[in-house]
PDB file of N, CA and C in Angstrom:
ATOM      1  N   UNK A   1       1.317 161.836 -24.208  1.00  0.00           N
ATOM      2  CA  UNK A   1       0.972 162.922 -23.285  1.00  0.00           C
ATOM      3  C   UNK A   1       1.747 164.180 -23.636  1.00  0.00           C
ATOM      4  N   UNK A   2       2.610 163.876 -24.120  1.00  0.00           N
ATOM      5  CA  UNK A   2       4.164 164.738 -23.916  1.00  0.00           C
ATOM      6  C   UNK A   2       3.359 165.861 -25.701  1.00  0.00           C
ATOM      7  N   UNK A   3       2.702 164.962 -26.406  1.00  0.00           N
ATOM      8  CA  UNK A   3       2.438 165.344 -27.716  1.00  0.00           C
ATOM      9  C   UNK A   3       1.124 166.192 -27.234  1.00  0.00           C
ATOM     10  N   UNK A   4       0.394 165.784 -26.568  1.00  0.00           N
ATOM     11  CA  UNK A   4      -0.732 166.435 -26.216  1.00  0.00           C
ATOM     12  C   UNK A   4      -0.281 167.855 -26.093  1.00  0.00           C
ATOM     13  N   UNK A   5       0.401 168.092 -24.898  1.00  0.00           N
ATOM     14  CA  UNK A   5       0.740 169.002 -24.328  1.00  0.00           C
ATOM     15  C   UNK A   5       1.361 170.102 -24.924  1.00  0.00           C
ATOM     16  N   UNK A   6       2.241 169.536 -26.181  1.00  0.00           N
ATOM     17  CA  UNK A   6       2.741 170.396 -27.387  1.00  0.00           C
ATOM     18  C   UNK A   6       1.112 170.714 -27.707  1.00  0.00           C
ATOM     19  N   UNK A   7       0.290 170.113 -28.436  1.00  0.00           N
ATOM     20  CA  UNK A   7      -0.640 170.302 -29.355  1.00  0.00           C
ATOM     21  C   UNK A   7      -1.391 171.631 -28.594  1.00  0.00           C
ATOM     22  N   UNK A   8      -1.603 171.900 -27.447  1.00  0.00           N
ATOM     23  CA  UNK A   8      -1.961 172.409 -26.262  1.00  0.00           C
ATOM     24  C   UNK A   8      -1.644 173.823 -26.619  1.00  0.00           C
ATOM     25  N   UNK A   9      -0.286 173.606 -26.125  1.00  0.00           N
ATOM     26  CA  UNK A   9       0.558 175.150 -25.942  1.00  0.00           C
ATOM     27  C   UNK A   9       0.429 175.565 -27.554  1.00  0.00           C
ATOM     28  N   UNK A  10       0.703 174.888 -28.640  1.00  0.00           N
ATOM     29  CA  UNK A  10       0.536 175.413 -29.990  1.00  0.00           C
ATOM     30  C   UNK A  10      -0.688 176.422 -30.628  1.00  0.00           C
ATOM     31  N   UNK A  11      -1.420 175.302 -29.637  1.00  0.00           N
ATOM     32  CA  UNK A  11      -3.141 176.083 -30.547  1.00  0.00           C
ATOM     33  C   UNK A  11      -3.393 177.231 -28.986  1.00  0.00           C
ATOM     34  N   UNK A  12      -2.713 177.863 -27.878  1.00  0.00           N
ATOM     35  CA  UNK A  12      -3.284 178.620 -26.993  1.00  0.00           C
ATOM     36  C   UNK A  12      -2.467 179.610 -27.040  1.00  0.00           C
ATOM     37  N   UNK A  13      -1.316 179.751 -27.610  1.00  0.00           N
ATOM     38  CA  UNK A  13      -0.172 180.371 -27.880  1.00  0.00           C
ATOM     39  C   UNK A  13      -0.944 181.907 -28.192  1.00  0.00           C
ATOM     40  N   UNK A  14      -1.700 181.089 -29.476  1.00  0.00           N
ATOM     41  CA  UNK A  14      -1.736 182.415 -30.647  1.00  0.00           C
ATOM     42  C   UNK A  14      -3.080 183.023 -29.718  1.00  0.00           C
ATOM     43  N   UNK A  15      -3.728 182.556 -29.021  1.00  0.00           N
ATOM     44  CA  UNK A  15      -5.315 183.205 -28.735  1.00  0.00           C
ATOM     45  C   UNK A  15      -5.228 183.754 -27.165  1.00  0.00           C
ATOM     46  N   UNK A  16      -4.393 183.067 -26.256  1.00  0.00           N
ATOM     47  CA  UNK A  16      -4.827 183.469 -24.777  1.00  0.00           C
ATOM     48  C   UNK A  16      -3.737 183.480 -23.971  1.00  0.00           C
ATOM     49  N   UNK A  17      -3.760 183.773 -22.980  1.00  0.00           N
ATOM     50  CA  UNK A  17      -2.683 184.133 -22.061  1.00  0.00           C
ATOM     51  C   UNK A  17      -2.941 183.485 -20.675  1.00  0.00           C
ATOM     52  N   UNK A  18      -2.398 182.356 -20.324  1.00  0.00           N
ATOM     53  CA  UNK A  18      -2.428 180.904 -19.733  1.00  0.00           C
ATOM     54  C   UNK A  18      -2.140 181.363 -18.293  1.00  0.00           C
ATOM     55  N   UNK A  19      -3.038 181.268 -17.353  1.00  0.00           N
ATOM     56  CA  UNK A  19      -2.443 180.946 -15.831  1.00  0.00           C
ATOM     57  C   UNK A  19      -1.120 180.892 -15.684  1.00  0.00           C
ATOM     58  N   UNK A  20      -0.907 179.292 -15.812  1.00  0.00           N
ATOM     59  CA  UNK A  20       0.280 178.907 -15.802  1.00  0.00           C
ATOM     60  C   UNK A  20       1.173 178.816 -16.848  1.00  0.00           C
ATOM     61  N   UNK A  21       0.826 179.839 -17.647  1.00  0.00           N
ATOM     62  CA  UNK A  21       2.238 180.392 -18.395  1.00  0.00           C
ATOM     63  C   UNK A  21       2.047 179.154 -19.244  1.00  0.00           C
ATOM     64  N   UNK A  22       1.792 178.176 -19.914  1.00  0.00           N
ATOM     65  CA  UNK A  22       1.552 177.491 -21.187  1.00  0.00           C
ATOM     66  C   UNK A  22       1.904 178.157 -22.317  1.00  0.00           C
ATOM     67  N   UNK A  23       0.777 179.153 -22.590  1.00  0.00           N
ATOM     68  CA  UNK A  23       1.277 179.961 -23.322  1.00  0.00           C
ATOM     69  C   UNK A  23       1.628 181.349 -23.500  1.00  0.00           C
ATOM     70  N   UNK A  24       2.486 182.414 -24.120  1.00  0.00           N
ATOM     71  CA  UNK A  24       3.028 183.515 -24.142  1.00  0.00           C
ATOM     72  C   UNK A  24       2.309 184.128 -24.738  1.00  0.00           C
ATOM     73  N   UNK A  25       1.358 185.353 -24.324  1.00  0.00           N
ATOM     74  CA  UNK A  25       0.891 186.144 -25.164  1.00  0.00           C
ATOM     75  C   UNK A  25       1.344 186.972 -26.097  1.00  0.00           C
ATOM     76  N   UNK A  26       1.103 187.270 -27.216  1.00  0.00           N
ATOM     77  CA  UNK A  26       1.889 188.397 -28.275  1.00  0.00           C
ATOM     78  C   UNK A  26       0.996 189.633 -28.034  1.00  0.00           C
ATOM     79  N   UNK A  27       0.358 189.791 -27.913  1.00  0.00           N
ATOM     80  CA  UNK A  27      -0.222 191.098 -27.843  1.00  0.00           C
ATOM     81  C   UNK A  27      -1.139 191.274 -26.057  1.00  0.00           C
ATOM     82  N   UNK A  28       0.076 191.609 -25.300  1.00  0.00           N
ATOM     83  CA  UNK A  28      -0.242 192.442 -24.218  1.00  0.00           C
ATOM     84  C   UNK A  28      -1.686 193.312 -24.098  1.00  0.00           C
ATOM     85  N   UNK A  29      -1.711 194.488 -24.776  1.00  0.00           N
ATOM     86  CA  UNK A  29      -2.897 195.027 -24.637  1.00  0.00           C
ATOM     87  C   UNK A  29      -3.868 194.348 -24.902  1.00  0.00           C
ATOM     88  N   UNK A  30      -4.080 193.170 -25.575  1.00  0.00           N
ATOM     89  CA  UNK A  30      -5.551 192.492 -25.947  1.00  0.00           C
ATOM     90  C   UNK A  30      -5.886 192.085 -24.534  1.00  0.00           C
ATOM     91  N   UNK A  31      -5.071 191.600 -24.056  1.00  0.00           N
ATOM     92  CA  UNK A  31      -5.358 190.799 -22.437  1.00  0.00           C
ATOM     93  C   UNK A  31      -5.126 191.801 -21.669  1.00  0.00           C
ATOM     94  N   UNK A  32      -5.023 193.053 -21.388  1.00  0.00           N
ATOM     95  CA  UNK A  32      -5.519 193.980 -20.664  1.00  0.00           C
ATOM     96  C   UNK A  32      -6.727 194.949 -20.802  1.00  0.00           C
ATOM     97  N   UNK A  33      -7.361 194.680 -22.400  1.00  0.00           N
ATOM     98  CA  UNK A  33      -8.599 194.813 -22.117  1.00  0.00           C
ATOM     99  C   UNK A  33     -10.019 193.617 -21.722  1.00  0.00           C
ATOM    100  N   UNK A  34      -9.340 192.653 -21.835  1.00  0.00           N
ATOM    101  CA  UNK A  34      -9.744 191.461 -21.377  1.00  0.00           C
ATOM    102  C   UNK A  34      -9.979 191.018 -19.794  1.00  0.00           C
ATOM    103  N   UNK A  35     -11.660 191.072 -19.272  1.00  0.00           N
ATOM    104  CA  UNK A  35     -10.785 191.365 -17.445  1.00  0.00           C
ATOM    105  C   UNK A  35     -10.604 189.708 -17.340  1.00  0.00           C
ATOM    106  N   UNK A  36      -9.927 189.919 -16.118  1.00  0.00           N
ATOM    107  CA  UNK A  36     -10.225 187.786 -15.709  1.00  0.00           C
ATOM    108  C   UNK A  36     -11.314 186.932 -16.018  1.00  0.00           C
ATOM    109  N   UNK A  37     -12.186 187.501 -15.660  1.00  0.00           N
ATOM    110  CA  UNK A  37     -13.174 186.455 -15.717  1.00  0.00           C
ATOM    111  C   UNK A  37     -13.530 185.961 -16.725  1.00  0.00           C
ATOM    112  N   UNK A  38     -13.386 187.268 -17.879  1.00  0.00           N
ATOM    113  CA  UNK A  38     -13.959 186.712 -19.371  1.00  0.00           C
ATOM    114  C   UNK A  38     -12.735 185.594 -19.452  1.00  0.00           C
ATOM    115  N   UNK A  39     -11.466 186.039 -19.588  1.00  0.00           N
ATOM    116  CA  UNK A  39     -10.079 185.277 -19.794  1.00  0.00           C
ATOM    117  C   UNK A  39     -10.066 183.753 -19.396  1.00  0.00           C
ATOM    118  N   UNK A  40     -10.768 183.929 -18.216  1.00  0.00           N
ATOM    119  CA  UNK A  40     -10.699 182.207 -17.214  1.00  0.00           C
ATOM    120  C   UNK A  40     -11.844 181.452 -17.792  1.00  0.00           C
ATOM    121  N   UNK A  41     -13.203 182.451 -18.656  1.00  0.00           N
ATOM    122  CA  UNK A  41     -14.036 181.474 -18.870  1.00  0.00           C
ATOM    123  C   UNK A  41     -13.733 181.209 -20.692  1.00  0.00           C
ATOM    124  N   UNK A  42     -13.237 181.805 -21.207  1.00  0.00           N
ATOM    125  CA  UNK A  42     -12.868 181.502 -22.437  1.00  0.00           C
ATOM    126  C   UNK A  42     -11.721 180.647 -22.436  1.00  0.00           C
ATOM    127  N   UNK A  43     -10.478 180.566 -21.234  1.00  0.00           N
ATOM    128  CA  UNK A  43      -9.948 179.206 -21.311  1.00  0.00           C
ATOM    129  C   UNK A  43     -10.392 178.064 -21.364  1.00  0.00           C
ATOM    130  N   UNK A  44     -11.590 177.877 -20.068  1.00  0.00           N
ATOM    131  CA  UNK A  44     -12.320 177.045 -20.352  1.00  0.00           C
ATOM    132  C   UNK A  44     -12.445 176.274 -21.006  1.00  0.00           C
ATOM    133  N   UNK A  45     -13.764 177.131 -21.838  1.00  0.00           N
ATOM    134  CA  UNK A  45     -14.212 176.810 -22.791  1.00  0.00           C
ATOM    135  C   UNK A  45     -13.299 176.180 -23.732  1.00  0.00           C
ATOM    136  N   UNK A  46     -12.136 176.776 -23.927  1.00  0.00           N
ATOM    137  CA  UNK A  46     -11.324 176.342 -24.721  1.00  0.00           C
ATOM    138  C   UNK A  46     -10.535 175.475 -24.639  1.00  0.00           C
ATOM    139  N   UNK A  47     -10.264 174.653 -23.581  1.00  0.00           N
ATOM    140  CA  UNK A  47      -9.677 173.858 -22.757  1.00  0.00           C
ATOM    141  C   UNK A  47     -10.630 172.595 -22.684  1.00  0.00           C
ATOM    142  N   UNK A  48     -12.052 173.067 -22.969  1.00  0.00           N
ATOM    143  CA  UNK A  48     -13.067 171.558 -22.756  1.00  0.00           C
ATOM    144  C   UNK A  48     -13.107 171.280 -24.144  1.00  0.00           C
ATOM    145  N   UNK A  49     -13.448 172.310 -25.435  1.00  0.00           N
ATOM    146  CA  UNK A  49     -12.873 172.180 -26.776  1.00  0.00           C
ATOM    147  C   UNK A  49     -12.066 171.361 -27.212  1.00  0.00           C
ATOM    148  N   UNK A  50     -10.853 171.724 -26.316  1.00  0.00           N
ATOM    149  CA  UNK A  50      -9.594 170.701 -26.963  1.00  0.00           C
ATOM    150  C   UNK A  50      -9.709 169.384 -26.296  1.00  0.00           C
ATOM    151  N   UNK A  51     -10.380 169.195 -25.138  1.00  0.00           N
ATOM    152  CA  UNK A  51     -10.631 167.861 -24.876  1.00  0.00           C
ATOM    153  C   UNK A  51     -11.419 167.026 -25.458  1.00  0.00           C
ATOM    154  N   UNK A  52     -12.469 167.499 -25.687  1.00  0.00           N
ATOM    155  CA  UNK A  52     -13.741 167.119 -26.354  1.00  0.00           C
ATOM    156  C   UNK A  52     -12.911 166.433 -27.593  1.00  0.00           C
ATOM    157  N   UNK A  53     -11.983 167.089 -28.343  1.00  0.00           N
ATOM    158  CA  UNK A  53     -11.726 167.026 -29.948  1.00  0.00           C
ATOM    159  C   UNK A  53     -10.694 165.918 -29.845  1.00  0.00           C
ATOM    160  N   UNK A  54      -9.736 165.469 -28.353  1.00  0.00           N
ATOM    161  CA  UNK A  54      -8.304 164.436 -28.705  1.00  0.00           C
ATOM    162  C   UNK A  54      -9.120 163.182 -29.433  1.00  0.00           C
TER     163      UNK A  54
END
């Protein structure tokens, strides 16, 4: 689980900027032109991705 959760934060790090802080965004302005909704549905998506793939 504990590995999952690394594998998680590794691959969301570089692309999105996490609710709950998972992962740290590097580039601020990308996610302020980004509104929520796109943000929450591209986690998603990206979140059923990485499930789909364990």
């Amino acid at each position: 689980m504990e590995r999952t959760i690394q594998k998680y934060k590794e691959i969301h790090t570089r692309n999105i900027k996490h609710d709950c802080n998972l992962a740290q965004p590097k580039d601020e302005k990308l996610f302020e032109k980004i509104d929520n909704m796109k943000r929450k549905e591209y986690l998603l998506q990206a979140r059923n991705k990485f499930l789909a793939t364990k």
